[in-house]
Protein backbone atom coordinates (compact mmCIF):
# COMPACT_ATOMS: atom_id res chain seq x y z
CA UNK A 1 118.56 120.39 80.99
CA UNK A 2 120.77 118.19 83.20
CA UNK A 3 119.19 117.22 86.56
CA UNK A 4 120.55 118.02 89.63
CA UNK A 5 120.25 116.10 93.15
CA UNK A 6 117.42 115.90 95.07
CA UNK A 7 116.91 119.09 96.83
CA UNK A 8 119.15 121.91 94.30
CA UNK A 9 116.06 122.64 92.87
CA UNK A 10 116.88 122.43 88.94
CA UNK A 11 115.04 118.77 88.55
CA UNK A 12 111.82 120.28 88.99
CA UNK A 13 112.44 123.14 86.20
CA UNK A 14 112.62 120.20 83.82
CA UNK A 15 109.72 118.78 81.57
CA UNK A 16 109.90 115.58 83.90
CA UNK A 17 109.89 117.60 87.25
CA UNK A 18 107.21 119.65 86.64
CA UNK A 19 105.32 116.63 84.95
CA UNK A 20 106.09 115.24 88.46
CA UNK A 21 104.54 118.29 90.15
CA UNK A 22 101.88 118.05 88.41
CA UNK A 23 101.01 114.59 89.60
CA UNK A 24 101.30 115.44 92.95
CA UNK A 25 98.91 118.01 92.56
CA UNK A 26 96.15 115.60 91.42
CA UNK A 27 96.83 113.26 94.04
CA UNK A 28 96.53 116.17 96.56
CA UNK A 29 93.04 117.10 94.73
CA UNK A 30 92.07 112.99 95.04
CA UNK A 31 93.01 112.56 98.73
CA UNK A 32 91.63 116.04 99.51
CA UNK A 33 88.35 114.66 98.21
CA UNK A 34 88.35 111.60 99.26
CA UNK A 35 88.39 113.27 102.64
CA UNK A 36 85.14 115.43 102.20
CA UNK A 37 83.23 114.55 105.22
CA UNK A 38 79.61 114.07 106.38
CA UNK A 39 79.30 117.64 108.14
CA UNK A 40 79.93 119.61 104.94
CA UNK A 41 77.84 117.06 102.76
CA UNK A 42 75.28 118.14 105.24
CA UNK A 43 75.76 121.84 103.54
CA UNK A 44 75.49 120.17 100.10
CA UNK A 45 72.00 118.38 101.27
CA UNK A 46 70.60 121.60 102.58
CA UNK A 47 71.58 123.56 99.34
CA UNK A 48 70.09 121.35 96.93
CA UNK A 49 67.06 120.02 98.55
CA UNK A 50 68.37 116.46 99.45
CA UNK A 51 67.86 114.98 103.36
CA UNK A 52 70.53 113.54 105.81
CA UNK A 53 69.69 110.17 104.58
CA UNK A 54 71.12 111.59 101.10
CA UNK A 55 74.03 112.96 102.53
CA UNK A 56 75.29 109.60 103.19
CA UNK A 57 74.88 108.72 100.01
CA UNK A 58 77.14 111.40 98.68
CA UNK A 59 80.35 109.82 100.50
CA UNK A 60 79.75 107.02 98.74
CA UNK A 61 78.91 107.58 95.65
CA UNK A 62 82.24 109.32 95.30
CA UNK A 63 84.29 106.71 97.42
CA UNK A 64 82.82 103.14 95.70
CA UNK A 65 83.48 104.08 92.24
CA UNK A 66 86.81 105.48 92.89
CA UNK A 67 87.86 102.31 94.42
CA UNK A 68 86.67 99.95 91.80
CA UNK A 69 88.07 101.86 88.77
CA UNK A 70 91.22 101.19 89.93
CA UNK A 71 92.29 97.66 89.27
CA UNK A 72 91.21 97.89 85.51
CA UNK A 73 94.12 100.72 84.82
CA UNK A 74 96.77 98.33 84.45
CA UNK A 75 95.23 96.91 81.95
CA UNK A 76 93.91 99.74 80.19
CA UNK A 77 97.01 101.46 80.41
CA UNK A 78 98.34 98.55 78.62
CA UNK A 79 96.13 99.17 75.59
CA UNK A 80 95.79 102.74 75.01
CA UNK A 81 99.38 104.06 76.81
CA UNK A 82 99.83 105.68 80.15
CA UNK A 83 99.52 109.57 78.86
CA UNK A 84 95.64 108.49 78.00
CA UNK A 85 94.83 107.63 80.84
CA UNK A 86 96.69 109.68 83.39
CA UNK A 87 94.89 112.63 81.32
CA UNK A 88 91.17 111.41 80.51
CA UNK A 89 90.72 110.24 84.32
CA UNK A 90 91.67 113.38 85.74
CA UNK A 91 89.49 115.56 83.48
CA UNK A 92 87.18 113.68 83.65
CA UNK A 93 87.12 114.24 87.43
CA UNK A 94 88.16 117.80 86.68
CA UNK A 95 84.54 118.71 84.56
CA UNK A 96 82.32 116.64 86.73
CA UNK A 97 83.55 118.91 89.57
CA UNK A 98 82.69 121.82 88.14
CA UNK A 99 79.46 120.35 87.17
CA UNK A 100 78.43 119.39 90.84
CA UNK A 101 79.19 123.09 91.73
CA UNK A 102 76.29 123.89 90.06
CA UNK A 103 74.10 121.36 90.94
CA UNK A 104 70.38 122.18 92.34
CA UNK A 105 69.21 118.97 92.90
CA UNK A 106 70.34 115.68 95.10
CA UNK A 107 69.94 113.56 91.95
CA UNK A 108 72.43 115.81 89.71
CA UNK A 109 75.06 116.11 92.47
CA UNK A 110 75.25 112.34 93.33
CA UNK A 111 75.44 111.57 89.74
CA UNK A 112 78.61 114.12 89.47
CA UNK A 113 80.04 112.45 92.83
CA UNK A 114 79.65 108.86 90.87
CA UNK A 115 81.56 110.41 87.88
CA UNK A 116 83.93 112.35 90.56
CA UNK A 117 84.87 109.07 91.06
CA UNK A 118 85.35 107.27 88.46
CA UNK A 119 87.38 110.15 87.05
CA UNK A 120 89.96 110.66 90.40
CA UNK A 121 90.04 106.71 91.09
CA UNK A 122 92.96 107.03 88.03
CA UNK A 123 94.62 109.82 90.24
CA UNK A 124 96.94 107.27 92.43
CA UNK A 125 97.70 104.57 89.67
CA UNK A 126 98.62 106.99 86.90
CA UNK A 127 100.85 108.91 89.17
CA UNK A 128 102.63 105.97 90.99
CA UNK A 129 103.26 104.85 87.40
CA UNK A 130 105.27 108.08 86.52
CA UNK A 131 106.95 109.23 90.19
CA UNK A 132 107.83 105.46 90.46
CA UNK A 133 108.58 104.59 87.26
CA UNK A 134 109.35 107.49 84.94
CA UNK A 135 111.73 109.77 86.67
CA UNK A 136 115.01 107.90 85.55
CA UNK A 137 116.71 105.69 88.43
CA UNK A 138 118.27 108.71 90.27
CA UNK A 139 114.88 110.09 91.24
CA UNK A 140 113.06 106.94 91.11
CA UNK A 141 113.10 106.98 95.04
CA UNK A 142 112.19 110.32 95.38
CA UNK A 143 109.42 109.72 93.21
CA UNK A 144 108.02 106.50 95.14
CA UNK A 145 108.42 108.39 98.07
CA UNK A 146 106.26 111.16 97.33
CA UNK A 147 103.65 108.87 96.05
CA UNK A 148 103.02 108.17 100.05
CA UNK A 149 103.58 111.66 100.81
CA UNK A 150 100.97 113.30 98.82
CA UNK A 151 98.55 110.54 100.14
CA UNK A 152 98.83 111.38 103.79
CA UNK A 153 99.31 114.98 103.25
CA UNK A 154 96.30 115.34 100.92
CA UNK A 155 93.87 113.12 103.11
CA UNK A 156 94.99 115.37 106.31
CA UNK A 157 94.33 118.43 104.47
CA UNK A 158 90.90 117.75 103.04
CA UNK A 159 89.29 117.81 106.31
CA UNK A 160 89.91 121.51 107.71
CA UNK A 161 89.62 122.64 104.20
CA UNK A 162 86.55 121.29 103.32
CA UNK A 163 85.25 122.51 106.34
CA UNK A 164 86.77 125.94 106.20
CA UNK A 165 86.03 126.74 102.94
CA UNK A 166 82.11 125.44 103.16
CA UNK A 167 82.13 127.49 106.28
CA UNK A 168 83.79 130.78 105.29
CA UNK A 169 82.51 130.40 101.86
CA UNK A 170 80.47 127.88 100.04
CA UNK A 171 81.07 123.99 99.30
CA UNK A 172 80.42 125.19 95.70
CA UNK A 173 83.75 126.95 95.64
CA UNK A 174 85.36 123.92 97.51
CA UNK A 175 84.48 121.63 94.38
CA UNK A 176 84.93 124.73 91.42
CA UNK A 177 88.43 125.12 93.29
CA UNK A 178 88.99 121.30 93.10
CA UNK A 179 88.01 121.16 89.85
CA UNK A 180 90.40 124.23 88.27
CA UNK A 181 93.06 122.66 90.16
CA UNK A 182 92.76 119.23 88.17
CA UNK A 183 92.25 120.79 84.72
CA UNK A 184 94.81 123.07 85.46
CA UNK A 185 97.33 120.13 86.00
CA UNK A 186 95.81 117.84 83.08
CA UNK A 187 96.55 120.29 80.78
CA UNK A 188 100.05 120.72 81.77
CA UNK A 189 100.37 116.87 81.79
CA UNK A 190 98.73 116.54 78.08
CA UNK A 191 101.82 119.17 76.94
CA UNK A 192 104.69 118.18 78.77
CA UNK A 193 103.98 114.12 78.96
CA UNK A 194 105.74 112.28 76.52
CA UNK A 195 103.49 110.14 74.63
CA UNK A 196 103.11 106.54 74.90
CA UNK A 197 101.10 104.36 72.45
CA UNK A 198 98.94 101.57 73.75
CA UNK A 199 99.09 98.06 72.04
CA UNK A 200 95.22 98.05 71.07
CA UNK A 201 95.12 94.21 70.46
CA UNK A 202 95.80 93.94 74.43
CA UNK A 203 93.24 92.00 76.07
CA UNK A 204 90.83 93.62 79.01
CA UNK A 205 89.26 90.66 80.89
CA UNK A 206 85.63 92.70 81.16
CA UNK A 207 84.24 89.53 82.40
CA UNK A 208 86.87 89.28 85.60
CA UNK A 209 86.34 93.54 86.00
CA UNK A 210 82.72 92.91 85.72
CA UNK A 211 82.76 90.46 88.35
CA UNK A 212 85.14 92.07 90.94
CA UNK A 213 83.20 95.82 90.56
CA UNK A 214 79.87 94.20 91.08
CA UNK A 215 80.98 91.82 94.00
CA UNK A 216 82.67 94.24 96.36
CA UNK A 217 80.37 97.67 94.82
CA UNK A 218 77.42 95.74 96.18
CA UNK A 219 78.91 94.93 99.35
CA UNK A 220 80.25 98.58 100.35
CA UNK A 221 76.44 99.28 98.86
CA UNK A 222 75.07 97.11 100.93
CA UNK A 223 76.31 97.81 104.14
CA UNK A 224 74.69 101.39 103.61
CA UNK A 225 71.41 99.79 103.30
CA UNK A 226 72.04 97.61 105.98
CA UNK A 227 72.53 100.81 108.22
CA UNK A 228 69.23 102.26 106.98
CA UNK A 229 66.54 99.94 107.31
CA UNK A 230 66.44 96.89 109.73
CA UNK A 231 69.73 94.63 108.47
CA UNK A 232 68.00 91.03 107.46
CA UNK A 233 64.85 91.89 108.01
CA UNK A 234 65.56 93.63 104.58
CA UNK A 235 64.71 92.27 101.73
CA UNK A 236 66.98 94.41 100.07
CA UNK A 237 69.39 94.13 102.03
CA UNK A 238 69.57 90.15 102.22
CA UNK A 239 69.42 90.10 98.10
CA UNK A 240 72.25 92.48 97.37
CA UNK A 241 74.66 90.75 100.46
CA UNK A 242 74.25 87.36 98.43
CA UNK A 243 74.75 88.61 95.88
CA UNK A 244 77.53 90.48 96.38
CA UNK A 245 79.36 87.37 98.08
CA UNK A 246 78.48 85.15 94.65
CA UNK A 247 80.45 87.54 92.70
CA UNK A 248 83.16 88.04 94.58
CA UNK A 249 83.52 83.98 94.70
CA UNK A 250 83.16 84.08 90.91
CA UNK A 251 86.21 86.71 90.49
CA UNK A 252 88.25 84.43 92.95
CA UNK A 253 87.60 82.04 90.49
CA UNK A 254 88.41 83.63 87.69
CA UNK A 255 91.42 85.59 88.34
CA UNK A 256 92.52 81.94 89.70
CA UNK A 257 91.85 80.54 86.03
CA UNK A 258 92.19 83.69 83.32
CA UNK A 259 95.06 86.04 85.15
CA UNK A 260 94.31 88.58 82.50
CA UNK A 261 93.03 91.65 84.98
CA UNK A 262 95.69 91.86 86.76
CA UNK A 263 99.39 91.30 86.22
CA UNK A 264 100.37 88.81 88.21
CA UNK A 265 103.88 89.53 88.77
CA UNK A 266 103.36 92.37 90.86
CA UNK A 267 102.59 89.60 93.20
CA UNK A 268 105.80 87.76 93.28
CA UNK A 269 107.32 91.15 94.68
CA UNK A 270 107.13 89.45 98.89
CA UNK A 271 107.89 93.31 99.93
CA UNK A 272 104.68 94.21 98.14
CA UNK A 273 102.35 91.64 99.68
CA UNK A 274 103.03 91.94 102.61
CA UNK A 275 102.38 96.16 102.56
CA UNK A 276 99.64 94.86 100.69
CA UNK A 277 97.48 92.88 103.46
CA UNK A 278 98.98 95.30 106.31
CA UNK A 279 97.67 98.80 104.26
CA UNK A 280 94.10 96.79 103.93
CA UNK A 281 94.26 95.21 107.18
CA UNK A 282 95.59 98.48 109.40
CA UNK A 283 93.39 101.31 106.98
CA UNK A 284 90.68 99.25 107.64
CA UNK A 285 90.61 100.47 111.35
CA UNK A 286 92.49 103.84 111.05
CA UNK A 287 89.61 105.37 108.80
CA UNK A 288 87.08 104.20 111.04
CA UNK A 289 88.07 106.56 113.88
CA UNK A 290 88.38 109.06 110.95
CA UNK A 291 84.94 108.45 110.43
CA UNK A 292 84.11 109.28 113.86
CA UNK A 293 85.93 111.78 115.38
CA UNK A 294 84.20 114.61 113.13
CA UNK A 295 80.60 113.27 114.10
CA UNK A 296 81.52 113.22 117.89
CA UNK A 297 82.95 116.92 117.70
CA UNK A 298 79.80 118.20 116.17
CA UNK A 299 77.28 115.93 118.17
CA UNK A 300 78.91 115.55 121.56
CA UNK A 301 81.14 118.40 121.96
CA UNK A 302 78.90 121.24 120.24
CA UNK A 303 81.21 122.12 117.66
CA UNK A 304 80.38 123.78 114.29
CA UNK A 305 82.95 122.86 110.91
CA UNK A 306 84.15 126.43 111.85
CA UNK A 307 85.56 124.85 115.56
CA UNK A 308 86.16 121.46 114.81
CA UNK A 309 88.32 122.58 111.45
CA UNK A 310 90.35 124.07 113.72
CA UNK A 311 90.62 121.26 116.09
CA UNK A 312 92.43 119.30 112.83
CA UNK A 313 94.88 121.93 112.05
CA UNK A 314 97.61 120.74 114.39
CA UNK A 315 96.76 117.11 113.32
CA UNK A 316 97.39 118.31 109.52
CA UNK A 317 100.95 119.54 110.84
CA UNK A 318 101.66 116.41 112.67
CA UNK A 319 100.76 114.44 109.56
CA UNK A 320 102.67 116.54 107.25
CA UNK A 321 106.21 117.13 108.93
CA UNK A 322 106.06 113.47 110.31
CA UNK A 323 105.12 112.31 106.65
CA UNK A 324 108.67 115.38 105.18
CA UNK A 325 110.73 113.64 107.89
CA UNK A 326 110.17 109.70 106.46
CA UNK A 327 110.65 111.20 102.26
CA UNK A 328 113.59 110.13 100.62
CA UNK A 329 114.67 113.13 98.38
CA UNK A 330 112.83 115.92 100.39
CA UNK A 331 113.89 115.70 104.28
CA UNK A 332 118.13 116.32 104.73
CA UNK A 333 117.45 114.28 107.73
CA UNK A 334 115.89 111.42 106.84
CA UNK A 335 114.09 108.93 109.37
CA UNK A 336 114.15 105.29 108.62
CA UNK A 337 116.90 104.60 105.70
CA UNK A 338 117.36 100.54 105.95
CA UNK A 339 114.58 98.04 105.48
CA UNK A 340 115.07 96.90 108.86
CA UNK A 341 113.94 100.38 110.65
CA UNK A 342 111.49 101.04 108.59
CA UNK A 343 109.90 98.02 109.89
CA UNK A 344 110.80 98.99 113.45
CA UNK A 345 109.07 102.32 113.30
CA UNK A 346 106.02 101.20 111.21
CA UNK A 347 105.76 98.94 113.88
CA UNK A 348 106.18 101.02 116.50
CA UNK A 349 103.73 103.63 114.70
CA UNK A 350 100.90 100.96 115.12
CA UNK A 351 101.25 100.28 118.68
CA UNK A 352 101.18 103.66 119.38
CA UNK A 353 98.31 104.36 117.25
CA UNK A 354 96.44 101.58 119.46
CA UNK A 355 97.13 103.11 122.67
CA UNK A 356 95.98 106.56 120.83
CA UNK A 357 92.95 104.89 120.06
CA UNK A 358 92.20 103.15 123.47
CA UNK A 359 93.16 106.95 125.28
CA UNK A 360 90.71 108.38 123.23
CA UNK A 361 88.20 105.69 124.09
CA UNK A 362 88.34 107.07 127.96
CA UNK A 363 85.76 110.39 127.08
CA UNK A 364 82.30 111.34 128.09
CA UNK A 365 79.57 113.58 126.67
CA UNK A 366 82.22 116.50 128.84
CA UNK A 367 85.09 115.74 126.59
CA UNK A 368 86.65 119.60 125.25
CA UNK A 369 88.56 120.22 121.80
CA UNK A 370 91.71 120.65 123.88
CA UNK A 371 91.96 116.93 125.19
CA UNK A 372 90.87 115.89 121.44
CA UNK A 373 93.37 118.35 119.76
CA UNK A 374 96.15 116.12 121.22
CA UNK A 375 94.67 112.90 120.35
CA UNK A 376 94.68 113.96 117.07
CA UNK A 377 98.23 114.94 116.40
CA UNK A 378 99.39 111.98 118.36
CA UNK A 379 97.02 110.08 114.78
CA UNK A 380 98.45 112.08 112.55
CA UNK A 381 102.09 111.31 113.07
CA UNK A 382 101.46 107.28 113.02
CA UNK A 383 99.07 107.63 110.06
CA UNK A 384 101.73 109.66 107.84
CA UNK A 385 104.36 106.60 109.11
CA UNK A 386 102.57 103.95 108.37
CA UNK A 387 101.57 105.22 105.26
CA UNK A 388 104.65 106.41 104.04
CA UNK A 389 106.70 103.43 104.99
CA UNK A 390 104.14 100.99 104.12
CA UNK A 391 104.33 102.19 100.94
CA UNK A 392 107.75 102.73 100.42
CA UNK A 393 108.48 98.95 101.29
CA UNK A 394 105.64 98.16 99.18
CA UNK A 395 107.39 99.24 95.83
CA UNK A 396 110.93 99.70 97.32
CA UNK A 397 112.04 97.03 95.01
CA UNK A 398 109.25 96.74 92.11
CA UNK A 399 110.09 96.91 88.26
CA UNK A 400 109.12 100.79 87.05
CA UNK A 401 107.20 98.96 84.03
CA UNK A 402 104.92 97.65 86.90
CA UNK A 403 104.34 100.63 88.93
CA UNK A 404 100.72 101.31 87.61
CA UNK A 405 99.99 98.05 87.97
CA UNK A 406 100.63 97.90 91.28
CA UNK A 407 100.03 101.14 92.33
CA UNK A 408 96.12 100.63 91.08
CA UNK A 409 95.98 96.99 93.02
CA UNK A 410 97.14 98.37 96.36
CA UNK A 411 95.64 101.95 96.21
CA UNK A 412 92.21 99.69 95.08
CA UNK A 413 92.67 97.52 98.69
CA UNK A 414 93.13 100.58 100.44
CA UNK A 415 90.07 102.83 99.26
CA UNK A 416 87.65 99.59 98.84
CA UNK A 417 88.68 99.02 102.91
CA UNK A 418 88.14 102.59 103.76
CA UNK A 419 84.42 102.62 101.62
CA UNK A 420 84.23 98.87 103.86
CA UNK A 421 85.34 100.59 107.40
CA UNK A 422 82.88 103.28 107.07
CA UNK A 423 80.24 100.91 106.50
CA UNK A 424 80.84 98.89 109.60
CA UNK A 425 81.54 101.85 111.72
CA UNK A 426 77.80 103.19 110.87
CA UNK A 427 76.85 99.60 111.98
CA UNK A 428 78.26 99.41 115.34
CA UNK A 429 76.72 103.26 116.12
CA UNK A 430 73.17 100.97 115.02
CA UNK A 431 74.36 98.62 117.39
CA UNK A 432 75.50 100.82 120.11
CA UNK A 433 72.13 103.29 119.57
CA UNK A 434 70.29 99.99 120.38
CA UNK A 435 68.15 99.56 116.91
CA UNK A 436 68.38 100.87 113.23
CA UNK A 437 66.81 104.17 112.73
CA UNK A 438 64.11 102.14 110.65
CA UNK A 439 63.03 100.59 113.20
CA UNK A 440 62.81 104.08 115.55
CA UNK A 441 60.84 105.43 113.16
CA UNK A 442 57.92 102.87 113.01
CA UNK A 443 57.29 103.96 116.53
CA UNK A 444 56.23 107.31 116.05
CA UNK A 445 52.85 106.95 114.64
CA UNK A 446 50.71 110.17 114.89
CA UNK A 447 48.04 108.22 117.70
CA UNK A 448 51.12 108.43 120.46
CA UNK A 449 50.41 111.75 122.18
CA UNK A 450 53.99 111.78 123.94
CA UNK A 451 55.65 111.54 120.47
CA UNK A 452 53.93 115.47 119.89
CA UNK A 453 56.63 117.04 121.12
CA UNK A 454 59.32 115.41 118.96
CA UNK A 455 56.78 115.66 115.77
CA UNK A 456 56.30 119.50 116.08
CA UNK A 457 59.78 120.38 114.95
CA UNK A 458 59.15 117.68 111.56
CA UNK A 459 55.63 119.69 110.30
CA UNK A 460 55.80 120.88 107.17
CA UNK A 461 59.00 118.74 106.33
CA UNK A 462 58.57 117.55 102.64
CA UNK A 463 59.09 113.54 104.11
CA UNK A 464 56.01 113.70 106.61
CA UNK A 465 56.39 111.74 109.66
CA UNK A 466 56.24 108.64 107.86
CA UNK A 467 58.75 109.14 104.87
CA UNK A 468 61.18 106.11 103.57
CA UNK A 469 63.99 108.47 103.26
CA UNK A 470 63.90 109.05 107.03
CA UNK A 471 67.67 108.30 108.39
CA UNK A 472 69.82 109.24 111.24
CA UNK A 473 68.77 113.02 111.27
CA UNK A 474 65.64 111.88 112.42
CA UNK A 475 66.49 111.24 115.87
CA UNK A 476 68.48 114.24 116.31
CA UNK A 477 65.50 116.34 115.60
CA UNK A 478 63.49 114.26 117.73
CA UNK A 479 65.55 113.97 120.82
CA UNK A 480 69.40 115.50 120.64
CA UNK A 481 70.23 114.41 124.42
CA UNK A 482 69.65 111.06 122.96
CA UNK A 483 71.46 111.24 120.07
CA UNK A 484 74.18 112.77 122.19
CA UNK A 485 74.61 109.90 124.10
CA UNK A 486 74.46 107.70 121.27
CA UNK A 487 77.44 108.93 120.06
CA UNK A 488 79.34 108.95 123.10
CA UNK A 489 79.18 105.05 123.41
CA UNK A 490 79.78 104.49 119.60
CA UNK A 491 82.74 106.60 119.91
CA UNK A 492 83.86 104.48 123.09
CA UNK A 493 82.73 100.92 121.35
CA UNK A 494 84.86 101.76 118.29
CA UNK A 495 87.74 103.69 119.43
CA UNK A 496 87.91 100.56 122.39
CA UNK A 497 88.05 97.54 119.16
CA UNK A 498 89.87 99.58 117.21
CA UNK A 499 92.83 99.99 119.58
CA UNK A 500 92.85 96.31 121.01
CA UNK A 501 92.44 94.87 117.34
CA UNK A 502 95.66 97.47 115.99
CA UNK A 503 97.30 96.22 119.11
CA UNK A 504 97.42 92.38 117.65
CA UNK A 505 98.36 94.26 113.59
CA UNK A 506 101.49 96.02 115.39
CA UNK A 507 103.23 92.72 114.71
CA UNK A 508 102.24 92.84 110.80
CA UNK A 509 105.59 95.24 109.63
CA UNK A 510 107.80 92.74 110.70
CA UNK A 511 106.92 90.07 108.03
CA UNK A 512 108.89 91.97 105.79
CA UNK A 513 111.85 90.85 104.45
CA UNK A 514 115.59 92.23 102.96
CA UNK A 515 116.40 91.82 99.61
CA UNK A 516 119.20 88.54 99.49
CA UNK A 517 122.82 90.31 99.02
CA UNK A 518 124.58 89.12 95.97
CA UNK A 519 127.16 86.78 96.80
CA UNK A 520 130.60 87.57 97.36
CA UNK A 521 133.37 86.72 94.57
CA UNK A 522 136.35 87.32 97.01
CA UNK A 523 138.99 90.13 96.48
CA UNK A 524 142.16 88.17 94.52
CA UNK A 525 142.95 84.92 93.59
């Protein structure tokens, strides 16, 4: 079947279109669950007997591993062919979510979360291999465009839905639905894919993937820890931070002297570099307000995941049409066509974002959903342009035989700086709560008779008043006003650094650069 132009529809009846569907599905499912926050993990904890402190620990068991499969697909995909990959991963991710479903205990639902991961963190490489590489030269950037798209629209969307569905329903149907919806699409992709055989004398460099998964896993690890229990005065805490910075001095050194993990000559792209360092550098701070804003609705501003799902709704809308309106191939009125705009608006999308950030660090424990609801959409319109033209100047001119490759690199640097942001945001709420919650609980000793009140609500909890798997849910049952007003000035000390800091990376879109026009021949002799 012959393919028509973007938009008349027959494309996408071909074996390559809906192939291409397909893929955008999965990345939908990936960014959707990437996006699973705290408050309905809080559902999860209660269901199967886990604590607050666990509920943490689902995030990132789920977010780490996904991050760190990612720059060993190039390679593999090298060995055994893109079809094995872009199929395994995704079922993979598929089955373990239907496992977790069912899960009674914390133990069996954090193991499914580390598998979750694992499985999805193929999602974004195998798909920016095929919409940016296998859709013939027509479509090709169509294809790279909806790689962003699905990103921005997927991560929006996860949040009401999680919340609405855990809510209305039960987070077990969020993650069977999740689940169906990936095997549905892997089977489709294992019948309609062509196949592509692997060269199975490639070589992996285990030794460079070893070091790179251990260095930056234990430091996203160990930042959790930190949070929990009293930073260096952590034995733990001190070991695994060491450690972590050895082996991430070790991979330097490696990939410096055996370049076999990665293929180099994604790097060589300047386009791609730069989008590189400005996705890491500006995600870093987007997710952390991210992280925030669906702990202050629930803590500060009384909301349940019923209210504050609500509250996101016009910021999924934002995020969507903003994201349609910057899509080559999808919007007939397309924002941002030249190199040089693009840069202009991402630019432009920063700076605003920063003075989004800084508005919303003017609040109070009085703040409503109204003031917030326009905060938000204001976030979702500069985090579906940066995102989308970020990306599409990141692979705007890079080979299609290289798209996995560097699809899996940068999608790698953003997730690993998102697991990274959420750790540091938890650290400045330590900071701004004025002590780790290890340290708050060494105070309440049974002896001190004006800690009864606060005890009473904890008797009979399976922990005692003395258990190691205490965490921040402690100190809302002890004393919410406090907690309350904890959260307030974390909200204001991160949403304040955030915006000044984004203010400084506005400047990071212009480093960009035009590809050289050929030279001219002349007309006639």
């Amino acid at each position: 079947m012959s393919a028509a132009a973007p938009g008349q529809g027959s494309f996408w009846l071909t074996n390559r279109g809906v192939v291409a569907v397909c893929f955008l599905v999965l990345e939908l499912v990936f960014f959707s669950t990437d996006s699973v926050g705290v408050p309905a993990h809080l559902y999860v904890s209660g269901d199967v007997g886990g604590t607050p402190y666990q509920a943490e620990w689902f995030m990132v068991a789920f977010l780490v591993p996904a991050a760190l499969i990612m720059p060993l697909l190039g390679s593999l995909r090298e060995r055994v062919g893109a079809k094995a990959i872009a199929t395994v991963g995704p079922g993979l991710f598929g089955v373990a979510c239907l496992i977790s479903a069912g899960a009674t205990d914390p133990q069996l639902f954090i193991a499914m979360r580390v598998l979750q991961g694992l499985g999805a963190g193929v999602i974004p490489a195998a798909a920016g291999g095929y919409l940016g590489g296998q859709l013939g030269e027509k479509y090709t950037p169509m294809g790279k465009g909806l790689v962003a798209l699905a990103l921005v629209s997927g991560s929006s969307i996860g949040i009401p839905l999680a919340a609405f569905v855990t809510w209305y329903l039960s987070w077990r149907v969020l993650y069977l639905g999740l689940g169906l919806a990936a095997l549905a699409a892997v089977l489709v992709i294992a019948r309609l894919m062509p196949a592509s055989s692997g060269n199975p004398d490639a070589e992996i460099d285990w030794l460079g993937y070893g070091l790179l998964a251990g260095g930056f896993g234990l430091l996203a690890l160990s930042l959790v820890v930190g949070n929990q229990r009293e930073w260096f005065q952590s034995a733990t805490y001190v070991v695994m931070l060491w450690s972590a910075l050895l082996l991430i001095a070790l991979f330097g050194w490696r990939i410096a002297t055996v370049p076999k993990l990665i293929n180099l000559r994604i790097f060589q792209d300047i386009n791609y570099c730069v989008s590189t360092i400005n996705l890491s550098s500006v995600m870093f701070f987007l997710f952390m307000v991210f992280a925030i804003v669906p702990r202050f609705l629930g803590i500060v501003v009384n909301n349940t995941i019923e209210n504050y799902a609500w509250t996101f709704v016009p910021f999924v809308g934002a995020t969507i049409l903003t994201g349609l309106m910057v899509t080559p191939g999808v919007s007939p009125y397309l924002l941002a066509r030249s190199l040089e705009t693009k840069k202009k608006l991402c630019s432009a999308a920063i700076f605003t974002f920063a003075l989004t950030a800084l508005w919303m660090s003017v609040t109070s424990a009085q703040q409503n959903n109204s003031n917030l609801t326009l905060q938000l959409i204001a976030v979702g319109a500069c985090f579906a342009l940066i995102n989308c033209l970020e990306i599409q100047m990141s692979f705007s001119t890079m080979p299609a035989e290289l798209m996995t490759s560097a699809s899996s690199v940068l999608f790698f640097c953003t997730n690993i700086s998102k697991a990274l942001s959420g750790g540091v945001s938890s650290a400045i709420g330590t900071v701004s709560s004025q002590g780790s919650w290890e340290r708050f609980r060494e105070q309440t000793f049974n002896a001190q008779g004006a800690m009864e009140p606060f005890q009473s609500p904890l008797e009979g909890h399976r922990m005692g008043l003395h258990g190691d798997l205490w965490s921040q849910g402690s100190l809302e049952l002890m004393n919410h006003a406090i907690a309350k007003q904890a959260e307030v000035v974390t909200f204001i000390n991160i949403a304040t650094m955030v915006g000044l800091v984004l203010l400084v990376l506005s400047v990071l879109p212009q480093l960009h650069r035009s590809p050289k026009a050929p030279a001219k021949t002349g007309e006639g002799p």
